[in-house]
Protein backbone atom coordinates (compact mmCIF):
# COMPACT_ATOMS: atom_id res chain seq x y z
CA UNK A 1 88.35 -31.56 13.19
CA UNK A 2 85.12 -33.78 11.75
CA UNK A 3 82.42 -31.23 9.80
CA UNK A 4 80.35 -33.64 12.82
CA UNK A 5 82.10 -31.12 15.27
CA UNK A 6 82.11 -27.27 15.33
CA UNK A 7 84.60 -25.92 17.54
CA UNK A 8 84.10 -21.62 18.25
CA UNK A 9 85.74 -19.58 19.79
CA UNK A 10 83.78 -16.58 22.27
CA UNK A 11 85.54 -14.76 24.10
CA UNK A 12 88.04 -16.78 26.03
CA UNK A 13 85.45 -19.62 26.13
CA UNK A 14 85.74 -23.05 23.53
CA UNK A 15 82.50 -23.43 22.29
CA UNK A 16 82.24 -27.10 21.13
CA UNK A 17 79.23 -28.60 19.04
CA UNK A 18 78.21 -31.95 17.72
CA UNK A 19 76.94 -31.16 14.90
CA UNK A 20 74.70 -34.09 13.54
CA UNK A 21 71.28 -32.37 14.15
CA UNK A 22 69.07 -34.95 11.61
CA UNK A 23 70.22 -37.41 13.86
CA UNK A 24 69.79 -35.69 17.00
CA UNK A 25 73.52 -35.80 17.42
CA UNK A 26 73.94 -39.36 17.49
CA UNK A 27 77.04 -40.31 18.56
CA UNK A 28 79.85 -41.75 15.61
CA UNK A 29 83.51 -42.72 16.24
CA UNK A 30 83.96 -39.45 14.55
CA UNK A 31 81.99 -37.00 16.80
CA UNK A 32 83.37 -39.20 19.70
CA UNK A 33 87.30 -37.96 18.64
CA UNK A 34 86.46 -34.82 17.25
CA UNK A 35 84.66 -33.92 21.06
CA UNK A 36 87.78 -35.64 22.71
CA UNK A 37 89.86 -33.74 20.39
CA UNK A 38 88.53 -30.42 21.15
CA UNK A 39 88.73 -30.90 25.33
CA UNK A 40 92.46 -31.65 24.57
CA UNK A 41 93.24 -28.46 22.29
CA UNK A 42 90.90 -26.35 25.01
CA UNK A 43 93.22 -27.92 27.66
CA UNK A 44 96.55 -26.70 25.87
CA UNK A 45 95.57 -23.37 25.26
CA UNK A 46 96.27 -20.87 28.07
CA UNK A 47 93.29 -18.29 26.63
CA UNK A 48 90.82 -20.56 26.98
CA UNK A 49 89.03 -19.95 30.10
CA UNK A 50 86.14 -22.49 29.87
CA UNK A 51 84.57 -24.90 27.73
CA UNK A 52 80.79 -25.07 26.52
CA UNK A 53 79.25 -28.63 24.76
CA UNK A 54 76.13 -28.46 23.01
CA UNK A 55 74.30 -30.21 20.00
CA UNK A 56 72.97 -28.51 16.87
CA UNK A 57 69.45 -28.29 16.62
CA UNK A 58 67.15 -28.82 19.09
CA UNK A 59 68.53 -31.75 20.92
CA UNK A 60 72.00 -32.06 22.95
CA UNK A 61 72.89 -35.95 22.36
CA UNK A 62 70.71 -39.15 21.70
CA UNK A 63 73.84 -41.37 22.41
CA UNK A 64 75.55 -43.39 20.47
CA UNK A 65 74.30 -44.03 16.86
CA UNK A 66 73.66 -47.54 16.44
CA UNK A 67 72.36 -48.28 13.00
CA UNK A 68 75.68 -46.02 11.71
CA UNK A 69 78.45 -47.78 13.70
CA UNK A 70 76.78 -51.03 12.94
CA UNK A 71 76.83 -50.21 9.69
CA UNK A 72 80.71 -48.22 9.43
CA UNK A 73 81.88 -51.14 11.21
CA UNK A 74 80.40 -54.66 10.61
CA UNK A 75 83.29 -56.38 12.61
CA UNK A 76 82.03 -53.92 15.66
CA UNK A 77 81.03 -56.91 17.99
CA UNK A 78 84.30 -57.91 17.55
CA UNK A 79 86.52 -54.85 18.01
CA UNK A 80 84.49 -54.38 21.36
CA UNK A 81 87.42 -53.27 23.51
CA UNK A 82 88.22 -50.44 21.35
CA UNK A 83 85.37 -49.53 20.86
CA UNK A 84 84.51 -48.63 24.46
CA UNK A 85 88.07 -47.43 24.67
CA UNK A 86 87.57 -44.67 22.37
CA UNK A 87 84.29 -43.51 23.86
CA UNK A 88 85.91 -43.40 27.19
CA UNK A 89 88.57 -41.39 25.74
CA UNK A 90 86.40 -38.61 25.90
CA UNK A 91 84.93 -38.36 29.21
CA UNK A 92 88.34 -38.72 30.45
CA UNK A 93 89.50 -35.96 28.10
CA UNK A 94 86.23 -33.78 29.64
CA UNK A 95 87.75 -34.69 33.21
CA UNK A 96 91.05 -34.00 32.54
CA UNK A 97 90.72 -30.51 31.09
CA UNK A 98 91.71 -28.00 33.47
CA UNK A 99 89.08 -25.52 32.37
CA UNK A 100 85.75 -25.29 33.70
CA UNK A 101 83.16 -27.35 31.48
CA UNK A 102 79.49 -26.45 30.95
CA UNK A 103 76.90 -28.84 28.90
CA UNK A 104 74.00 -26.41 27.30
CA UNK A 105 71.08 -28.69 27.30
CA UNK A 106 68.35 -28.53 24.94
CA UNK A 107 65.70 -31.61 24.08
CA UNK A 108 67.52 -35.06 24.73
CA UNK A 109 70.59 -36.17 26.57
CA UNK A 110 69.93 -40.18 26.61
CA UNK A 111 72.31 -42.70 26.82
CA UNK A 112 76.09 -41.90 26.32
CA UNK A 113 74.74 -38.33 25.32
CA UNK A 114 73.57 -38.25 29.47
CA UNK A 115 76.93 -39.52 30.64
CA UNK A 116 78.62 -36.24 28.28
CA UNK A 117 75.98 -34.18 30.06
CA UNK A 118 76.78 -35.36 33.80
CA UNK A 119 80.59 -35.01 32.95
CA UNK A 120 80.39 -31.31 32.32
CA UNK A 121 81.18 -29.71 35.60
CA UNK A 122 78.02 -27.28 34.96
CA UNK A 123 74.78 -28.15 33.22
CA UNK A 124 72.36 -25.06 31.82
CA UNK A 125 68.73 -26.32 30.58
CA UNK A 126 65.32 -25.16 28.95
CA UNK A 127 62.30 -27.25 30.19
CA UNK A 128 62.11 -29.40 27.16
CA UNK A 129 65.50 -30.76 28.36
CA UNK A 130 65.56 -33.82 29.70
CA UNK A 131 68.72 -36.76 30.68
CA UNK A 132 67.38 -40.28 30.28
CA UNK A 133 70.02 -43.38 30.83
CA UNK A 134 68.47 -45.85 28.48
CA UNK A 135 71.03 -48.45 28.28
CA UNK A 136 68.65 -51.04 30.22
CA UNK A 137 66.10 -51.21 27.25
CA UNK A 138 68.66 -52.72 25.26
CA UNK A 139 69.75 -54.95 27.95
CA UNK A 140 73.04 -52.69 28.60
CA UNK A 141 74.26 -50.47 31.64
CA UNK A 142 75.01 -46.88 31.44
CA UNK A 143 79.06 -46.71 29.97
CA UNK A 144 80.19 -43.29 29.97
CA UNK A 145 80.68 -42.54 33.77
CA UNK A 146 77.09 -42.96 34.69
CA UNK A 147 77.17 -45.16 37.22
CA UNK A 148 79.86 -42.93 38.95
CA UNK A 149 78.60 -39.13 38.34
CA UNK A 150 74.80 -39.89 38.72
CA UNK A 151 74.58 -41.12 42.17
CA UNK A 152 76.67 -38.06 43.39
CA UNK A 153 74.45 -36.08 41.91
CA UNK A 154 71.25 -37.23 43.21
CA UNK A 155 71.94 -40.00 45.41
CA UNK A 156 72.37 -43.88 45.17
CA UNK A 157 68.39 -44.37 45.67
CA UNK A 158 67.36 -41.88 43.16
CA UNK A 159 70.30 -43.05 40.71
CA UNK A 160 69.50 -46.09 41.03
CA UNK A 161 65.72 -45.75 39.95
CA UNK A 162 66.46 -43.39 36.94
CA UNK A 163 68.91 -46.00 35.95
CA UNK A 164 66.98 -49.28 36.18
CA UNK A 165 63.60 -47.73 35.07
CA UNK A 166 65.58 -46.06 32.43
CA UNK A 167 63.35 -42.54 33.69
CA UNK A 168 63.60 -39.73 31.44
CA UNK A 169 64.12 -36.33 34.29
CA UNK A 170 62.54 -32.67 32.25
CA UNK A 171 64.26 -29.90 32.93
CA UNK A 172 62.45 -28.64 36.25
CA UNK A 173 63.18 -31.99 38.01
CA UNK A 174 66.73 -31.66 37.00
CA UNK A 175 66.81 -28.19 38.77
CA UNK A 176 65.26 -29.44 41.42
CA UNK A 177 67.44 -32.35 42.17
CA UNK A 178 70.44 -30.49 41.59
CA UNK A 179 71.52 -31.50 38.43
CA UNK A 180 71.48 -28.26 36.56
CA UNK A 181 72.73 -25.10 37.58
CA UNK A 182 69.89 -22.71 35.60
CA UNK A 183 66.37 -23.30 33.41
CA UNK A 184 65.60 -21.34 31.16
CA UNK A 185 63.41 -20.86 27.67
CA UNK A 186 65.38 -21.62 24.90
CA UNK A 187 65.46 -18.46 23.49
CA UNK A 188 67.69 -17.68 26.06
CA UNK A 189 69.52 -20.64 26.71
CA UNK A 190 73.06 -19.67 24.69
CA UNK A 191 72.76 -16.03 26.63
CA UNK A 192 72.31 -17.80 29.67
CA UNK A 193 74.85 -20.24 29.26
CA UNK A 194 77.41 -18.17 27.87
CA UNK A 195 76.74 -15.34 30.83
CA UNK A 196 78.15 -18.33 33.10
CA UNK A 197 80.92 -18.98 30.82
CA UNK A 198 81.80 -15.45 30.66
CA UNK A 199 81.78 -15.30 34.99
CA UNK A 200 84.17 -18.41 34.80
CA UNK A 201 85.99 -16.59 32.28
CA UNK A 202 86.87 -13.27 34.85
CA UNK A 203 87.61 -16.03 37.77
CA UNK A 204 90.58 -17.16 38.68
CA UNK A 205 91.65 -20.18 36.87
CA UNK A 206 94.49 -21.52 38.70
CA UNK A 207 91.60 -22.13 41.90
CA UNK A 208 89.54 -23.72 39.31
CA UNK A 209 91.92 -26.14 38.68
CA UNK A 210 92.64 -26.98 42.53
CA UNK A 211 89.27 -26.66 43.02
CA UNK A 212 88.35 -29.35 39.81
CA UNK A 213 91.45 -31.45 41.16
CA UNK A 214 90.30 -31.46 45.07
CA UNK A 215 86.73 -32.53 44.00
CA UNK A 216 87.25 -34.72 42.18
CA UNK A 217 89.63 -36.74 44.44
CA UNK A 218 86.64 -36.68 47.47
CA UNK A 219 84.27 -37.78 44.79
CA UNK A 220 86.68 -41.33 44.42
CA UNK A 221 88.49 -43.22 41.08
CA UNK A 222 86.18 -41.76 37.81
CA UNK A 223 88.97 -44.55 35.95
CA UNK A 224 88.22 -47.25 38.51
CA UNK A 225 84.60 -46.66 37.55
CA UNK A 226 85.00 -46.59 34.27
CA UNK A 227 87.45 -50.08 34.25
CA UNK A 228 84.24 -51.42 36.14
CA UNK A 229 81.64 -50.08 33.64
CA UNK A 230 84.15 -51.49 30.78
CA UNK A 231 84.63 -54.85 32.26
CA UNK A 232 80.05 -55.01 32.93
CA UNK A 233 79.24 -53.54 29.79
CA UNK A 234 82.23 -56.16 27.76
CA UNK A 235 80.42 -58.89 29.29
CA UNK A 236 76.21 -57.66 28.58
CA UNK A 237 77.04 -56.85 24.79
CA UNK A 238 78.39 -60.42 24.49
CA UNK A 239 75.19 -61.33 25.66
CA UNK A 240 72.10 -62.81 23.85
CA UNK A 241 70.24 -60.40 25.74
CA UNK A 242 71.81 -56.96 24.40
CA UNK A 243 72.20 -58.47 20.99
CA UNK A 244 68.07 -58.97 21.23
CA UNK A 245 67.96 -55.56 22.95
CA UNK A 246 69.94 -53.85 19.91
CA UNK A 247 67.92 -55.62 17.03
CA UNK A 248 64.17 -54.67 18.72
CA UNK A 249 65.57 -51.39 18.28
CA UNK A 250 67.18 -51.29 14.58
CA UNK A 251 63.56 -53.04 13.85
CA UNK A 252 61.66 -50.81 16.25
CA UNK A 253 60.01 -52.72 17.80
CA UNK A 254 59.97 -54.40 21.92
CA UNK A 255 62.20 -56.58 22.78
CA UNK A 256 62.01 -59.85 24.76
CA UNK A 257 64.74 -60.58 27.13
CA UNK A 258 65.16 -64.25 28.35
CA UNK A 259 68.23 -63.43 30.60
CA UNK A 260 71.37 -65.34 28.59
């Protein structure tokens, strides 16, 4: 397991945590296996009765870390395929754990960090929280399951808004809409979370899983949407578009799309 990722054990709950808190957890290949890894090991062992993801720090996940893969990886742009491959490994890792998942949310879950948010079958908050996909202000499209576990959250209208406005939801809104399960302060947002973990942890796992399988088969094909996010998102980062989009942000500054 990557120093990047703490795995704990509580109880009979996995306690899993990206642990890159200078860089708000920015996403590397790394944390991206290590997280995948950990769903996989929490899977296999029959103790486990749930799973909690958080970041270190005061933020849950800024996404994927840019400047650092960029940098790990200068051949990145063309090793595109696996590179999406990998980071899908891990929200279907998150989905195919049998054990109930719950993302503890502090400060920002933007980007890929949303989509690991709005896998999690639970969600527990403090105000300051808030889920933001940005992909659009790079000229790219949410990646991560987005586009198939937002809109059945809130609905295709209100998906689609946060999406193409790229709207950054707080905490309260998120209750509101239904996207958490709890707010709280954050000085009680690990006894908060981890009181939910320890109720899924006296239930009966066996209906979980039915209950996790039957669900998700109403809510359609998560791998059909992710082929479909793979194939959209293959075809924007070849773009001149996302390339500008990626550079205004390495250089900070706006970009200016011209729509090739």
């Amino acid at each position: 397991m990557s120093s990047e990722v703490t795995v704990e054990r509580i109880g009979r709950t996995s306690l899993v945590t990206i642990n890159r808190p200078e860089a708000r957890n920015a996403l590397t290949r790394e944390v991206i296996r290590g997280v995948r890894d950990a769903f996989i090991k929490a899977n296999r062992d029959p103790e486990l009765r749930c799973v909690v993801l958080t970041g270190a720090g005061q933020h849950f996940c800024a996404g994927a870390d840019l400047r650092k893969n960029l940098m790990a990886d200068p051949n990145l742009m063309d090793n595109l395929e696996t590179y999406l491959d990998e980071y899908h490994s891990v929200i279907k890792a998150i989905v195919e754990c049998e054990k109930p998942s719950i993302a503890m949310l502090d400060g920002c879950a933007v980007g890929f960090g949303a989509d690991l948010a709005l896998v999690c079958d639970l969600r527990v908050a403090t105000p300051e929280a808030y889920v933001q996909e940005k992909f659009v202000k790079i000229g790219l499209m949410p990646d991560g399951g987005g586009t198939f576990f937002l809109p059945r959250l809130v609905g295709t209208a209100r998906a689609m808004q946060m999406i193409l406005l790229a709207e950054k939801i707080m905490g309260p809104e998120l209750l509101s809409l239904g996207v958490v399960a709890r707010v709280v302060a954050s000085a009680e947002l690990r006894e908060t979370t981890f009181a939910v973990a320890r109720q899924l942890e006296q239930g009966p796992p066996l209906a979980y899983r039915e209950i996790r399988r039957a669900l998700y088969a109403s809510l359609g094909s998560i791998e059909d949407a992710l082929r479909r996010e793979r194939e959209g998102q293959l075809r924007l980062l070849r773009s001149a578009d996302a390339m500008e989009g990626i550079m205004s942000f390495v250089q900070k500054r706006e970009p200016a799309f011209q729509g090739k």
